[in-house]
Protein backbone atom coordinates (compact mmCIF):
# COMPACT_ATOMS: atom_id res chain seq x y z
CA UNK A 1 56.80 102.63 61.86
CA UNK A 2 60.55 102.28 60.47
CA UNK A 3 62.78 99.81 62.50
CA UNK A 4 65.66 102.48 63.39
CA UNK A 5 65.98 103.28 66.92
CA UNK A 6 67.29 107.03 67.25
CA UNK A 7 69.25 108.32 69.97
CA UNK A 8 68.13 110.64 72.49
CA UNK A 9 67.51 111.56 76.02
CA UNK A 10 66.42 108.73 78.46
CA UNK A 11 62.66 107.98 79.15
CA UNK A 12 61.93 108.19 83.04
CA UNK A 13 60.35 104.68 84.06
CA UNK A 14 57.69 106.54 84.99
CA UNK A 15 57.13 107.56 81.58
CA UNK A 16 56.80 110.93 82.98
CA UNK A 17 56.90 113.85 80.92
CA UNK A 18 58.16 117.10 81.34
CA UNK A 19 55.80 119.53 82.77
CA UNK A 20 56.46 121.83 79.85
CA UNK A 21 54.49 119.38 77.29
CA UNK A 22 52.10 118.87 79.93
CA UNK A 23 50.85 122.52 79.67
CA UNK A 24 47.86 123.31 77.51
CA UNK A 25 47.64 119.29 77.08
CA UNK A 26 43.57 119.29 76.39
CA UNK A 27 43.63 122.38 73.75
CA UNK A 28 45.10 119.99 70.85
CA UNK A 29 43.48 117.35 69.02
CA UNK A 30 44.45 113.99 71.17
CA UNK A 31 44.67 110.54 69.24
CA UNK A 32 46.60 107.35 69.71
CA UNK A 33 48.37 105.15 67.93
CA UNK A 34 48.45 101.87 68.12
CA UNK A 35 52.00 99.22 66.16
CA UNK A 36 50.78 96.17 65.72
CA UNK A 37 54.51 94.84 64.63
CA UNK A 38 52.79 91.22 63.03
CA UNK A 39 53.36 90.11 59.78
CA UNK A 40 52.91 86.71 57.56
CA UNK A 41 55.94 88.00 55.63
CA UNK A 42 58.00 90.20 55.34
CA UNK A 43 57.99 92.51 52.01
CA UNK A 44 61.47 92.95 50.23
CA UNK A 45 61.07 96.64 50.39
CA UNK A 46 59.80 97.35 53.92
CA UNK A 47 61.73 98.45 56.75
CA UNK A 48 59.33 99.18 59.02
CA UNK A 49 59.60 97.78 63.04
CA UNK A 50 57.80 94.37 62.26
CA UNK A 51 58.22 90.74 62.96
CA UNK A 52 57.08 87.24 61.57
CA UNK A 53 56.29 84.14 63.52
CA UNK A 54 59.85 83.06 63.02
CA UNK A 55 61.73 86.11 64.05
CA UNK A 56 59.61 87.01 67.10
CA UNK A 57 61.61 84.75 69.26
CA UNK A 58 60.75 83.78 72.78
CA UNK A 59 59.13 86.70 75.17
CA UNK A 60 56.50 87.46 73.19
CA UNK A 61 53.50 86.33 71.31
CA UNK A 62 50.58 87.64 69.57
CA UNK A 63 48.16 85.86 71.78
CA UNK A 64 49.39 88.22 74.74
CA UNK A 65 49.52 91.47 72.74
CA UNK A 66 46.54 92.92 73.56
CA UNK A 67 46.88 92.74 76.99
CA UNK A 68 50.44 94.53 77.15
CA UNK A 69 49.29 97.14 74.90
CA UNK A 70 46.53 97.66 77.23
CA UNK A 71 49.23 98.14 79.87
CA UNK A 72 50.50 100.47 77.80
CA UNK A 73 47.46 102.53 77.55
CA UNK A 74 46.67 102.64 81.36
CA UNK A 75 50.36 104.17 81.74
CA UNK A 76 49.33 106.55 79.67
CA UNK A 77 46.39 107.09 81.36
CA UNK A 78 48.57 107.60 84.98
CA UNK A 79 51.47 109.42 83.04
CA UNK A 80 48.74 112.03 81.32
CA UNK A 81 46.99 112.73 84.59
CA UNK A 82 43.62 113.73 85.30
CA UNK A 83 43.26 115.76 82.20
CA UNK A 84 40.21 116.22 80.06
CA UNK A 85 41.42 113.87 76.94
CA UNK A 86 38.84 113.23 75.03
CA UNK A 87 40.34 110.66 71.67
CA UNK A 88 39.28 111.79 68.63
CA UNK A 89 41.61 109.63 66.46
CA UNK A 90 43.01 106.21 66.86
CA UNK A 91 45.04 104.40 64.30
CA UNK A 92 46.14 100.71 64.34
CA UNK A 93 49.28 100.50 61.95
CA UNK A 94 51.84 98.29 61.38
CA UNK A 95 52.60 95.59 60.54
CA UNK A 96 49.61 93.79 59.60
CA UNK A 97 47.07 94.50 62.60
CA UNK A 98 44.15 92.47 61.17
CA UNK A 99 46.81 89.33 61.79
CA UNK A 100 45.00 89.71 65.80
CA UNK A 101 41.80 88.75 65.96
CA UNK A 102 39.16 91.49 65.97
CA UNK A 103 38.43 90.58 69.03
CA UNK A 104 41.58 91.90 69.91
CA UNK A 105 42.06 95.23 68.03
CA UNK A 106 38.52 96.03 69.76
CA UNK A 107 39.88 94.92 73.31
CA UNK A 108 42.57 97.52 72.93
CA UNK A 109 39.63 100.03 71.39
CA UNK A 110 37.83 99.60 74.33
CA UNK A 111 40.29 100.06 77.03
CA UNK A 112 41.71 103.50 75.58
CA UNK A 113 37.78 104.67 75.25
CA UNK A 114 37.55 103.02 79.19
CA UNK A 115 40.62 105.24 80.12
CA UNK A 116 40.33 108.49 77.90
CA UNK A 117 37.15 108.07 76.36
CA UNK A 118 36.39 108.36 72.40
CA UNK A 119 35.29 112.17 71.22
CA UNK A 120 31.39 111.66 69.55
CA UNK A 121 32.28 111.08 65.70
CA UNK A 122 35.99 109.77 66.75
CA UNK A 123 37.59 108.59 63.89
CA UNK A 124 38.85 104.58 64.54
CA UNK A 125 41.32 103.46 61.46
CA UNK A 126 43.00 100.06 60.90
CA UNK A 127 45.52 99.35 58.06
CA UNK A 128 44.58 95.63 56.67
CA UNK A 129 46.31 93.36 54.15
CA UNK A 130 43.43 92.56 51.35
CA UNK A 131 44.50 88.97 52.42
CA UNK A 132 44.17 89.24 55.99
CA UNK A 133 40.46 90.17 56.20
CA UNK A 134 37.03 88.71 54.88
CA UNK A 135 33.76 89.70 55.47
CA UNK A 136 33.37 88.56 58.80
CA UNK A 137 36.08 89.52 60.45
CA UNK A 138 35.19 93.14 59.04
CA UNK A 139 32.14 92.74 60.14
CA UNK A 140 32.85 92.36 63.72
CA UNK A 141 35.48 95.29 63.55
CA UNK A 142 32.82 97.57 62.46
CA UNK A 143 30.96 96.33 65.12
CA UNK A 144 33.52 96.75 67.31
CA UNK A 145 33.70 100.63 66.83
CA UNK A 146 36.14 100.65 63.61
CA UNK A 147 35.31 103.65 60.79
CA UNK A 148 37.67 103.61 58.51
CA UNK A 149 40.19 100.82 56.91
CA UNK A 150 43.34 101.27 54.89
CA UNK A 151 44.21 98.31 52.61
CA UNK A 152 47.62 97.72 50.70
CA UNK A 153 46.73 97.57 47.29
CA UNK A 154 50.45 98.88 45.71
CA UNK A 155 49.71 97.64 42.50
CA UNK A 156 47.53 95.73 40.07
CA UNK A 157 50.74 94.78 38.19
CA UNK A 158 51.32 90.45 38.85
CA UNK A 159 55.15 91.54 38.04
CA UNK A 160 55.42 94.65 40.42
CA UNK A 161 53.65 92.74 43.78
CA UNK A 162 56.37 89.97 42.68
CA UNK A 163 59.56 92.46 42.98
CA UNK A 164 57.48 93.93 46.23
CA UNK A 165 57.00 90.33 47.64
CA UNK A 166 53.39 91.55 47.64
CA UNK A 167 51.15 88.20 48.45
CA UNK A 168 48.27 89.37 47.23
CA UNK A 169 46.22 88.52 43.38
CA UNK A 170 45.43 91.72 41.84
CA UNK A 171 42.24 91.57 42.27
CA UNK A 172 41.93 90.85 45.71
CA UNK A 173 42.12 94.71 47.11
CA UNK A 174 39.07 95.34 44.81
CA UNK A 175 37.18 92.72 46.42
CA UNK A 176 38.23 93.45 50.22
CA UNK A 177 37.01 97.36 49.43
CA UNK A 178 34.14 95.96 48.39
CA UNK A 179 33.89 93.77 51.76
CA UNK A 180 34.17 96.32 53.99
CA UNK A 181 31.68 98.74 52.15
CA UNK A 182 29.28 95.55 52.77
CA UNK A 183 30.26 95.39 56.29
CA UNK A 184 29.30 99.03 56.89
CA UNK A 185 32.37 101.21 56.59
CA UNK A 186 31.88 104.69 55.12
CA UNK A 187 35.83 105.47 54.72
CA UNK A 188 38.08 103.08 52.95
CA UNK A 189 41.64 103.66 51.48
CA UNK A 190 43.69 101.83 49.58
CA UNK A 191 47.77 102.04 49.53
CA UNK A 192 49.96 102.46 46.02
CA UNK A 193 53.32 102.56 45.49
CA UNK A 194 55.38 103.63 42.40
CA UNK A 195 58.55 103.29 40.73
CA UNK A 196 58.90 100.21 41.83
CA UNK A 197 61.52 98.65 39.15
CA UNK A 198 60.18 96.92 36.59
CA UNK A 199 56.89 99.01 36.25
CA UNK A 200 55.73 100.65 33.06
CA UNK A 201 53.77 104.01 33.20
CA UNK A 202 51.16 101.58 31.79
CA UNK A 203 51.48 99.47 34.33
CA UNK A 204 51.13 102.37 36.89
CA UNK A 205 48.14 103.88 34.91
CA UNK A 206 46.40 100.40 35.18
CA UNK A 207 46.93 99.95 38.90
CA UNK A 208 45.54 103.77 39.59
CA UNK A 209 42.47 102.50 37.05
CA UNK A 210 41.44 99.79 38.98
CA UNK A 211 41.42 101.07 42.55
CA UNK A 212 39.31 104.19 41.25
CA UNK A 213 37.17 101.38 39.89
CA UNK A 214 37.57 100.01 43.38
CA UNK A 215 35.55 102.97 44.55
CA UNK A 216 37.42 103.51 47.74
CA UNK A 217 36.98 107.21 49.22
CA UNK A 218 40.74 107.71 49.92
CA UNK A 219 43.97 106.60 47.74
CA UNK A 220 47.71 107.21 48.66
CA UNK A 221 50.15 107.18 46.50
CA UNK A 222 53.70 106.64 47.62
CA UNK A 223 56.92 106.76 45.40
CA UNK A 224 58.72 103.60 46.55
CA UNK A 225 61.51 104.31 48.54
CA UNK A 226 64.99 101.73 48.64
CA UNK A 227 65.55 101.27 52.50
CA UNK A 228 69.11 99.51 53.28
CA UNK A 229 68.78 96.38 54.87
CA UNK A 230 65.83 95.21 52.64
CA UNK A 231 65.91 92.21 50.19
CA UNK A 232 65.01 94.95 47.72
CA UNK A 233 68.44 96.98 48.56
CA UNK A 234 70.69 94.10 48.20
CA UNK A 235 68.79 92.64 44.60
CA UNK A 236 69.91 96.54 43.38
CA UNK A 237 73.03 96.34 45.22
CA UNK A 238 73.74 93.03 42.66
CA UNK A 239 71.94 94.57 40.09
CA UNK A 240 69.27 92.10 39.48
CA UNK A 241 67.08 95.17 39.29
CA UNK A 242 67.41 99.24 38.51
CA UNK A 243 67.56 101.60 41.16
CA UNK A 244 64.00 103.77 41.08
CA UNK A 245 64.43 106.79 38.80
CA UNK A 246 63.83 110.28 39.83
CA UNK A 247 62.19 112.07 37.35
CA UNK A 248 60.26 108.04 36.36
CA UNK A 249 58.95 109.20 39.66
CA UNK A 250 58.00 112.32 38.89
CA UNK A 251 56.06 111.54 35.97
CA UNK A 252 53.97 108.93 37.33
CA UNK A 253 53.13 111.44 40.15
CA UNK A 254 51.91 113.63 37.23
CA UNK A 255 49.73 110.27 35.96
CA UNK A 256 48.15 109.89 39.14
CA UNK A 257 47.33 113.08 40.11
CA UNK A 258 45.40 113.45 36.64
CA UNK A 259 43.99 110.04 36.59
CA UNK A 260 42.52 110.88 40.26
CA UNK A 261 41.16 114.59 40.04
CA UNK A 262 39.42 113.43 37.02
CA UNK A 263 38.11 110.16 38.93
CA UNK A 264 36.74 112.90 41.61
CA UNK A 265 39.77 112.89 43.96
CA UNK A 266 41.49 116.18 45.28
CA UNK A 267 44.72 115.99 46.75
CA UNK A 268 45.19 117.03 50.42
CA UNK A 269 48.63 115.91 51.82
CA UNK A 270 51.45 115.97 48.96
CA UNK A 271 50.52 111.92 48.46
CA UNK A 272 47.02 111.80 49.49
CA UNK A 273 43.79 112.15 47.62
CA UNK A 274 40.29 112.40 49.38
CA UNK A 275 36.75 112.46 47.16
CA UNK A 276 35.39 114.68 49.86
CA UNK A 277 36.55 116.44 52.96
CA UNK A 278 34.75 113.93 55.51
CA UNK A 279 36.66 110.69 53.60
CA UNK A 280 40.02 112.74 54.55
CA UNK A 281 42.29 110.86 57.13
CA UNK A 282 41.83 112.88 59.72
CA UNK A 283 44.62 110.89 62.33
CA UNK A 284 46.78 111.76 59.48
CA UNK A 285 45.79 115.64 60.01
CA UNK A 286 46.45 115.07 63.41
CA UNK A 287 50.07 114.50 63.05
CA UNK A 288 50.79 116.93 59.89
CA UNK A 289 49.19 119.92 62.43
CA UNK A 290 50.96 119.44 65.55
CA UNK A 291 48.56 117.56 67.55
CA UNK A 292 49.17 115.37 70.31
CA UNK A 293 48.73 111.34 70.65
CA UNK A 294 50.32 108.48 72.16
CA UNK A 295 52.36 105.67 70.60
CA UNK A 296 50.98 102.19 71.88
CA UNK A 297 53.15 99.19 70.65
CA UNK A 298 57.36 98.00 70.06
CA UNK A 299 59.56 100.98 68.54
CA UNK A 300 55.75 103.71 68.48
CA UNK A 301 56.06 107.62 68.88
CA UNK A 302 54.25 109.25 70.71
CA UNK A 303 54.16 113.19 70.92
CA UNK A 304 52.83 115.65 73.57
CA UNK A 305 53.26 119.56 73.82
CA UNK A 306 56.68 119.44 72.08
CA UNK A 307 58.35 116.62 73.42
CA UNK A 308 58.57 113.40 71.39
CA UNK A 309 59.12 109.59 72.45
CA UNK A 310 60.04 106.48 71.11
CA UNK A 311 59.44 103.22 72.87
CA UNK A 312 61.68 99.89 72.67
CA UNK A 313 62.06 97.96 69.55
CA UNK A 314 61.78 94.06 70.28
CA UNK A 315 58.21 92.99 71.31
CA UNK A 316 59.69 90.96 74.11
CA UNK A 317 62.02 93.77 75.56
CA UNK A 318 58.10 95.76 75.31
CA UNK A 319 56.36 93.19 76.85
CA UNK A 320 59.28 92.95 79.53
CA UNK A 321 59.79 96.62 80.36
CA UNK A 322 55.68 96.80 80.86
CA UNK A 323 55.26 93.59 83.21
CA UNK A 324 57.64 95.49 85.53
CA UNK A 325 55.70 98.25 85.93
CA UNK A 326 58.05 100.39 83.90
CA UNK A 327 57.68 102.69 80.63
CA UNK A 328 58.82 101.00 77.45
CA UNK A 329 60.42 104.58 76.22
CA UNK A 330 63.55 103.78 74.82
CA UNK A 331 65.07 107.79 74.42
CA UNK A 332 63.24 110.92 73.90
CA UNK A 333 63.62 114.24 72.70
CA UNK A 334 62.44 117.95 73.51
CA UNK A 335 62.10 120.28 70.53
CA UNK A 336 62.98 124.03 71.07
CA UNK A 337 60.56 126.49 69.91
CA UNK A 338 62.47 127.14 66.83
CA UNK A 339 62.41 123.39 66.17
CA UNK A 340 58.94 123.28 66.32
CA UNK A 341 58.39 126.28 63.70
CA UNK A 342 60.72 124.12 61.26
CA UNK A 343 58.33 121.13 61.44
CA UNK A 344 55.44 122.68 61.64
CA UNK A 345 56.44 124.55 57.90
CA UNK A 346 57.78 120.91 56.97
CA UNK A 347 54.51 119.51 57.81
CA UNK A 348 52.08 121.94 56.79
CA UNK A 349 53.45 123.03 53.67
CA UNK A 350 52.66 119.54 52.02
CA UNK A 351 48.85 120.43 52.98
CA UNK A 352 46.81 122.27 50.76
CA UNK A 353 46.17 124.89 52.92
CA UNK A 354 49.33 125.74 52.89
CA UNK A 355 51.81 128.01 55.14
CA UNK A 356 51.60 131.08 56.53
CA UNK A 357 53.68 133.09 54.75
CA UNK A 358 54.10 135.93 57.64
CA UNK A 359 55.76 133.06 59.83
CA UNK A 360 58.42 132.13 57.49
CA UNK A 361 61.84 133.35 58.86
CA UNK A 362 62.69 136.66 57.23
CA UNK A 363 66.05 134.93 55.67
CA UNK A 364 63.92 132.60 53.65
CA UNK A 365 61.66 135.48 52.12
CA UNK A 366 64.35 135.54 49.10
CA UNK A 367 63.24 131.39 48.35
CA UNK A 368 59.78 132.34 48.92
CA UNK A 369 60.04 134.80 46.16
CA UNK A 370 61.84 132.70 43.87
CA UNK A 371 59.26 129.58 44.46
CA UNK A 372 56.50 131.90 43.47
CA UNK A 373 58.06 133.10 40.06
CA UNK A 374 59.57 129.76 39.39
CA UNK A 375 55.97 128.36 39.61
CA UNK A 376 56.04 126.41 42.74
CA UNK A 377 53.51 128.33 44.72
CA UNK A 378 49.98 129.15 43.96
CA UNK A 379 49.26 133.01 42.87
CA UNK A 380 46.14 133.20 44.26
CA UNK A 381 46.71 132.05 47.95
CA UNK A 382 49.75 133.67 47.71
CA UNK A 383 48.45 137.34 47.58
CA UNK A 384 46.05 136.07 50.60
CA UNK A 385 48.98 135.56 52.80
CA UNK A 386 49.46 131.61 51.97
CA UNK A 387 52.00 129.54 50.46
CA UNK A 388 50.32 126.87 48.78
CA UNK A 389 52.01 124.52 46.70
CA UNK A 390 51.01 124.05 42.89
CA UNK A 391 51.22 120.71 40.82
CA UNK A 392 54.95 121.53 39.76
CA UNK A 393 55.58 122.60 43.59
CA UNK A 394 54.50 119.56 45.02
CA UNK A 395 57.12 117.69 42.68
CA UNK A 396 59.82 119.64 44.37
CA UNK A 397 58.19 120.17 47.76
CA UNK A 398 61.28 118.64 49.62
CA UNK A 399 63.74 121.14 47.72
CA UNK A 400 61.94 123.55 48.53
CA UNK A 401 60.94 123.23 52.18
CA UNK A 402 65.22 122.98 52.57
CA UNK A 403 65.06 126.33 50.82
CA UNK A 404 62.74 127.66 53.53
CA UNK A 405 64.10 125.92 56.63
């Protein structure tokens, strides 16, 4: 959840939404999500909308944040209406949500099932520090009605969770997948990053060795990405450390993709990697498809029928705007048709089932042409009316979705 606040149209305090997005609301997959903005520390590279103990200030705590987000969800519930809803994903992100109790996280669980209900074999995920779990408190989130958990590995490199201000021992992710297997849960993913400076492609080949050896049934892998504002900017800025390296990137893409296929793994999304199709995040699917969910927490989207919100940053100007009775939407937006199209190719492209190729716009053909003889597209779906991206394709899939769009 990154910690700019865009511009846009104002939020009613109603949280009403147009009755445009409202239409067909019912026919789409339906999930929430849930920003826990909590953390112990903040990472040097991470920019996303979160908050230690000593920046949270007065106005808010995480002792009351279940209840407001609960607030949040019954607005939902009034805002959405009367309509058939059924949740068939929910994903707690931040942040670190396992910082609340589980108690908590299945407090909030409980009151969007109480409003909207959960859809039989609903999919319930929560990102988790290795550090910030142990086999009770994974336990009683199983228990609670959790399926799936993400942990932040990043890397099994001492030196690269250093530069990341990664708190973790390398280890530890290993033993918290193997926690949470214990504690009943089928689906378990663990988090990489790489690039990030200092790291050797042996390095990187070590850290995607051990969480295969990890044996979790889901691994992204993210190139790290140098957000202004960060510790991590401003050590480059002085040059205490290199800037990330394109094509570095590139090749330990390559690495990882070989090192998982052969470990089992097919990739799905651009940088995800499932060992079957039930272990795929299916929240994640939700989003990259054009589905609908709500945004529960400081700074979440939400998105319904077309029009997309974003709520307030600071979890006291959230916890504020709800105990009057109001939305916490900061601004909003309400994509055209043609805006839509453009996402959904954005979006779906990086899939690997790929684009329909009779609904790119006739002045792309040319690029689509060119993508398939410069390798970048897969022959086979291709002459099936697809444009699926090969290995070398997904390498360049943001150069080429500009091409298209």
């Amino acid at each position: 959840m990154p910690s700019v606040l865009l511009d846009g149209d104002a939020v009613p305090t109603s949280g009403e939404l147009p009755a445009e997005a409202l239409k067909g609301l019912g026919s789409r997959p339906f999930g929430f999500y849930v920003h826990v903005p909590f953390c112990a520390t903040r990472c040097g590279y991470c920019d996303f909308n979160t908050y230690t103990a000593a920046e949270l200030g007065p106005g808010a705590s995480r002792a009351d944040y279940a209840a407001t987000a609960i607030e949040e969800i019954r607005l939902a519930r009034r805002v959405l209406g009367e309509a058939e809803l059924a949740v068939e994903t929910v994903f707690f992100g931040g942040g670190t949500p396992t910082l609340l109790p589980a108690r908590d996280l299945t407090e909030i669980l409980r009151a969007i099932d109480g409003e909207f209900g959960l859809a039989p074999g609903a999919e319930v995920t929560t990102e988790a520090n290795p550090e910030s779990v142990d086999p009770a408190s994974l336990e009683r989130l199983r228990a609670g009605g959790f399926t799936r958990v993400s942990f932040g590995m990043q890397s099994a490199a001492e030196h690269v969770l250093t530069v990341l201000d990664r708190r973790h021992t390398p280890g530890r992710p290993a033993q918290a997948v193997r926690e949470a297997r214990d504690a009943g849960f089928a689906h378990v993913n663990l988090d990489l990053i790489y690039s990030t400076p200092g790291e050797t492609d042996d390095d990187w080949r070590a850290s995607l060795a051990a969480a295969i050896e990890a044996r979790p049934d889901h691994v992204s892998a993210y190139s790290l990405i140098v957000e202004d504002g960060t510790r991590l900017a401003a050590r480059i800025r002085r040059g205490e450390l290199p800037m990330p390296d394109d094509d570095v990137a590139a090749d330990r893409y390559v690495i990882a993709d070989e090192m998982l296929s052969q470990a089992g793994f097919s990739w799905y999304e651009v940088s995800n990697w499932a060992a079957s199709e039930q272990a795929r995040c299916r929240h994640n699917l939700l989003y990259w498809t054009g589905g609908d969910w709500w945004g529960v927490g400081p700074g979440a989207h939400g998105h319904v029928g077309g029009t997309r919100w974003w709520n307030v940053k600071h979890p006291a100007a959230y916890a504020s705007r709800l105990a009057a009775g109001a939305s916490p939407g900061h601004a909003r937006e309400v994509l055209s048709q043609d805006d839509q199209k453009v996402e959904r190719l954005m979006l779906e492209l990086r899939l690997d089932s790929g684009f329909p190729l009779a609904e790119i716009a006739p002045p792309a053909r040319p690029a689509v042409a060119r993508a398939l003889a410069d390798g970048l597209l897969q022959p086979g779906p291709f002459t099936r009316g697809r444009a699926v991206l090969t290995l070398k394709g997904r390498l360049l899939a943001d150069a080429l979705i500009r091409d298209l769009t």
